[in-house]
C-alpha atoms as a PDB file:
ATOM      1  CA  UNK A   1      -2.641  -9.120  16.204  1.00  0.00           C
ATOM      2  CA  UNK A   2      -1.604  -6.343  13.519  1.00  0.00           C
ATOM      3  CA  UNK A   3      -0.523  -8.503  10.804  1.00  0.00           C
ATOM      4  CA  UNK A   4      -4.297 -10.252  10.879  1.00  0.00           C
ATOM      5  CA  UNK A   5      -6.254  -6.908  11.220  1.00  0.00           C
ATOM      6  CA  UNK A   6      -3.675  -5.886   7.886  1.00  0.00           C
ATOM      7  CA  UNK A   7      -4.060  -9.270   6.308  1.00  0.00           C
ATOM      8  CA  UNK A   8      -8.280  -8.490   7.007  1.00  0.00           C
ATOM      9  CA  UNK A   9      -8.199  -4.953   5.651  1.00  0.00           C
ATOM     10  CA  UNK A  10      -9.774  -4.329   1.791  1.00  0.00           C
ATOM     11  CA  UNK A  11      -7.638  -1.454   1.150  1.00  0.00           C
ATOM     12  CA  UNK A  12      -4.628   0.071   1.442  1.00  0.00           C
ATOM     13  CA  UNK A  13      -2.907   3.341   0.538  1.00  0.00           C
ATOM     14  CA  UNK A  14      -0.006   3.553  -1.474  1.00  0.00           C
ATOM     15  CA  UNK A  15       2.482   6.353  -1.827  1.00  0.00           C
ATOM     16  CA  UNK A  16       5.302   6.942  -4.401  1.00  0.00           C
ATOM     17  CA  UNK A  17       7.203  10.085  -5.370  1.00  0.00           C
ATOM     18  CA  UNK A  18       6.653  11.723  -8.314  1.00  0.00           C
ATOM     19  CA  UNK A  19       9.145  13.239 -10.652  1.00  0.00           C
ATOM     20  CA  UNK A  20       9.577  16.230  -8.738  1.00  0.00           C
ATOM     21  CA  UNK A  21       9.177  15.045  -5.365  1.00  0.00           C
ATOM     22  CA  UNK A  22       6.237  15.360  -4.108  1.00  0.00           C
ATOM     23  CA  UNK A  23       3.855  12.773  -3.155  1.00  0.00           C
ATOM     24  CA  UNK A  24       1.153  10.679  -5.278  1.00  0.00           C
ATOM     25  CA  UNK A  25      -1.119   8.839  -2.648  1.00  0.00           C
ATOM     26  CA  UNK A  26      -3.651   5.956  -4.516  1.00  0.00           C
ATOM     27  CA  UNK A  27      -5.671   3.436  -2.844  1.00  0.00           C
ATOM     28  CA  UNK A  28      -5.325   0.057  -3.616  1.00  0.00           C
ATOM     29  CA  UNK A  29      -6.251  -3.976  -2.935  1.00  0.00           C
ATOM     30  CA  UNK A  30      -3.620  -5.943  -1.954  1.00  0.00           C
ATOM     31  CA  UNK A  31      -3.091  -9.710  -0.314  1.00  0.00           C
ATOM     32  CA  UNK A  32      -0.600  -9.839   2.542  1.00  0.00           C
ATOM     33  CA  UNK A  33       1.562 -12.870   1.886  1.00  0.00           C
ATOM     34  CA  UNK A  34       4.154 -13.348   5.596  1.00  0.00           C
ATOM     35  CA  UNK A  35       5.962 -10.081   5.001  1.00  0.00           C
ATOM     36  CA  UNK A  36       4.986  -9.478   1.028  1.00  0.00           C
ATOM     37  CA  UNK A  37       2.153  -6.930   0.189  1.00  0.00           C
ATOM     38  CA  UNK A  38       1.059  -8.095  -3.545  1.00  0.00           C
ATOM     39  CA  UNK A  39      -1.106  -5.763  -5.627  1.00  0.00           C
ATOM     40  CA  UNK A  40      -2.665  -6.340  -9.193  1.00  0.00           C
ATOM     41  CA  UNK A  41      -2.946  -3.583 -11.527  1.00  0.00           C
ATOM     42  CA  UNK A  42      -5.775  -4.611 -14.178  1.00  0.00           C
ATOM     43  CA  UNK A  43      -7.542  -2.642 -16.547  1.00  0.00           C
ATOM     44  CA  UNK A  44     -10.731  -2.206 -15.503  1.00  0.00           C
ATOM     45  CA  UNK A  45     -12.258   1.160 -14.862  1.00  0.00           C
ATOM     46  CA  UNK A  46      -8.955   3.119 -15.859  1.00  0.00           C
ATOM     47  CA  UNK A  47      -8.885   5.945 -18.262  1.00  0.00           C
ATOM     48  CA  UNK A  48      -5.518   5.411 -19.076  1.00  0.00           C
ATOM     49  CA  UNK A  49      -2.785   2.309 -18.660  1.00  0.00           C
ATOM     50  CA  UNK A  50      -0.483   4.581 -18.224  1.00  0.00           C
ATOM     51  CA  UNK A  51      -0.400   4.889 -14.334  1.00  0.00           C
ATOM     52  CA  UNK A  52       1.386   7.426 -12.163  1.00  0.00           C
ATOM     53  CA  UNK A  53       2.241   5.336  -9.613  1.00  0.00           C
ATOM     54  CA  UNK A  54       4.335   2.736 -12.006  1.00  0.00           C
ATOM     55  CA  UNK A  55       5.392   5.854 -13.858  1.00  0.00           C
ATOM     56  CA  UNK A  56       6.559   6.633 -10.507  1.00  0.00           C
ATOM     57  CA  UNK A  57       8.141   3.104  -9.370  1.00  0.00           C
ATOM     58  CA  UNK A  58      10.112   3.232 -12.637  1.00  0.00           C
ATOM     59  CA  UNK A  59      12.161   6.381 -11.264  1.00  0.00           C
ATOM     60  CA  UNK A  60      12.369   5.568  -7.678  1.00  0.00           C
ATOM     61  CA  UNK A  61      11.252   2.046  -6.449  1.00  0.00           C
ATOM     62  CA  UNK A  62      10.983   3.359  -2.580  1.00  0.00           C
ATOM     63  CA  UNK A  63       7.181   3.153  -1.783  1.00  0.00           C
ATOM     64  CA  UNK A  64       5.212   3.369   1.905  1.00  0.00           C
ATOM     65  CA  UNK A  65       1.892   0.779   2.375  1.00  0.00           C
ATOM     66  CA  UNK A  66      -0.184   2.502   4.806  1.00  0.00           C
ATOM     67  CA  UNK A  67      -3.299  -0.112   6.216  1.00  0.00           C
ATOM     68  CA  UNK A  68      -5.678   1.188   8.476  1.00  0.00           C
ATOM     69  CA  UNK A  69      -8.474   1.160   9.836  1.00  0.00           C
ATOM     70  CA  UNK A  70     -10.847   4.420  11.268  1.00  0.00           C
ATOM     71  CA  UNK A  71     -13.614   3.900  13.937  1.00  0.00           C
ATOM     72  CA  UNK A  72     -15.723   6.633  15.796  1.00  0.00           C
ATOM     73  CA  UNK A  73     -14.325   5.241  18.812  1.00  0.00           C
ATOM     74  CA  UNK A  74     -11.157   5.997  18.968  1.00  0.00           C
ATOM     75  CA  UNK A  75     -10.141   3.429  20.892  1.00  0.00           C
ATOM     76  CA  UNK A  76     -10.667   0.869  17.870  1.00  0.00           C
ATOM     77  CA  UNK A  77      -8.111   2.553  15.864  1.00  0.00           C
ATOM     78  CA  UNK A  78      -5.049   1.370  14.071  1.00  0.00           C
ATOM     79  CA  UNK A  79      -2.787   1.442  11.319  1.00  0.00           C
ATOM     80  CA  UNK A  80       0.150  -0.504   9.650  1.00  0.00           C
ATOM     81  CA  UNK A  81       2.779   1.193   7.683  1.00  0.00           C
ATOM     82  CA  UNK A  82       5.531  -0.434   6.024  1.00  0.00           C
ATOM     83  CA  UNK A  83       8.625   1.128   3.540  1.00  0.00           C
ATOM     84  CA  UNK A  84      10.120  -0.959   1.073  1.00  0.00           C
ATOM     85  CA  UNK A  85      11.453  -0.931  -2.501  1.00  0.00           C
ATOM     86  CA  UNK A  86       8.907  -1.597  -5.280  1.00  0.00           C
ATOM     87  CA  UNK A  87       9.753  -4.524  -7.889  1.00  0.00           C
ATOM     88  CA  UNK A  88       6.766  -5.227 -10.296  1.00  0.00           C
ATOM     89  CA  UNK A  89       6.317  -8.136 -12.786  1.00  0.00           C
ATOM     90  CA  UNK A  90       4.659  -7.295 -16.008  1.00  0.00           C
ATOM     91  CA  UNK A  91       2.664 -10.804 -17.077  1.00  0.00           C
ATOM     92  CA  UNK A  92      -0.740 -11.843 -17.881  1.00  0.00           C
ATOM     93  CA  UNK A  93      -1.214 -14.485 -15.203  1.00  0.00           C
ATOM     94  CA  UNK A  94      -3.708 -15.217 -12.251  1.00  0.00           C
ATOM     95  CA  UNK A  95      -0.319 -14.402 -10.063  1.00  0.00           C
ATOM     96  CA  UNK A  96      -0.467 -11.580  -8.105  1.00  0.00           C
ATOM     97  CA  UNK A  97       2.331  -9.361  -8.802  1.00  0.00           C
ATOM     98  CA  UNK A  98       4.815  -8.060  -6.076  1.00  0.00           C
ATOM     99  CA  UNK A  99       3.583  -4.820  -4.447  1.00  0.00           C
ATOM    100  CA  UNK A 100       5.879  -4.390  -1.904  1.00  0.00           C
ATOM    101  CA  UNK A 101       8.084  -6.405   0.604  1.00  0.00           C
ATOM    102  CA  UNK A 102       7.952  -5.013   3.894  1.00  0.00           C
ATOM    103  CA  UNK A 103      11.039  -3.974   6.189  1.00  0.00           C
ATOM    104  CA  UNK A 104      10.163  -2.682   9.715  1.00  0.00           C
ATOM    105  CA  UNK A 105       6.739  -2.049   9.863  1.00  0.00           C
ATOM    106  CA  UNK A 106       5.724   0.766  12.090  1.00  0.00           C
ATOM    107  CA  UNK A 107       1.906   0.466  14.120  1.00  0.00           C
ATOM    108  CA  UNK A 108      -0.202   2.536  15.914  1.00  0.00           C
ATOM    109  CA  UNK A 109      -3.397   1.399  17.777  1.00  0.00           C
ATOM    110  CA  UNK A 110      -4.499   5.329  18.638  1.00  0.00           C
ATOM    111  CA  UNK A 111      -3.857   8.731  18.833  1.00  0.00           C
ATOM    112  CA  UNK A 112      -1.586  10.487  21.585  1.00  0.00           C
ATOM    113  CA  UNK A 113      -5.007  12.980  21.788  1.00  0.00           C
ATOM    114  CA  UNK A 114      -8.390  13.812  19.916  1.00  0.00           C
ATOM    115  CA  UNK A 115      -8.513  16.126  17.437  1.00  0.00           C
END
């Protein structure tokens, strides 16, 4: 039941370290392919080509793919979060390029308590 509420989802988050080790968070689309997260990177509405995030996968490949999904009622809530190693393909082509293959997804479906 996860992997189609992931594979229905618009958007996920993706996380990278930076340089210095901190976190860079940036929402993306992305196509769930079995156990392979692909996400384009075009150049549409970008101030710059040169992205943190692939900035960041050129240092250290290790990314998270958080999908979720946030509901008033809590009971309707979940999330899908996988860790794997980044490889990216640099071509003009309709071809999705690799995002992220997963390795032991973790899930939650809701909260231990409100907020």
């Amino acid at each position: 039941m996860m992997r189609e509420r992931a594979a229905g989802a618009k958007v996920a988050h993706l996380a990278t370290l930076r340089p210095d080790g901190t976190p860079h968070v940036v929402p993306c689309c992305f196509v769930l392919d079995r156990d392979t997260i692909y996400s384009a990177i075009d150049t549409k509405s970008k101030s710059t080509l040169k992205l943190q995030r692939l900035e960041n996968l050129r240092r250290h490949p290790a990314v998270a793919v958080l999908i979720d999904h946030y509901d008033d009622d809590w009971a309707e809530l979940w999330w899908v979060r996988a860790a794997a190693a980044l490889s990216t393909t640099e071509r003009n082509t309709s071809e999705p390029s690799r995002c992220s293959r997963a390795s032991t997804p973790s899930t939650g479906t809701s909260p231990s308590r409100a907020p």
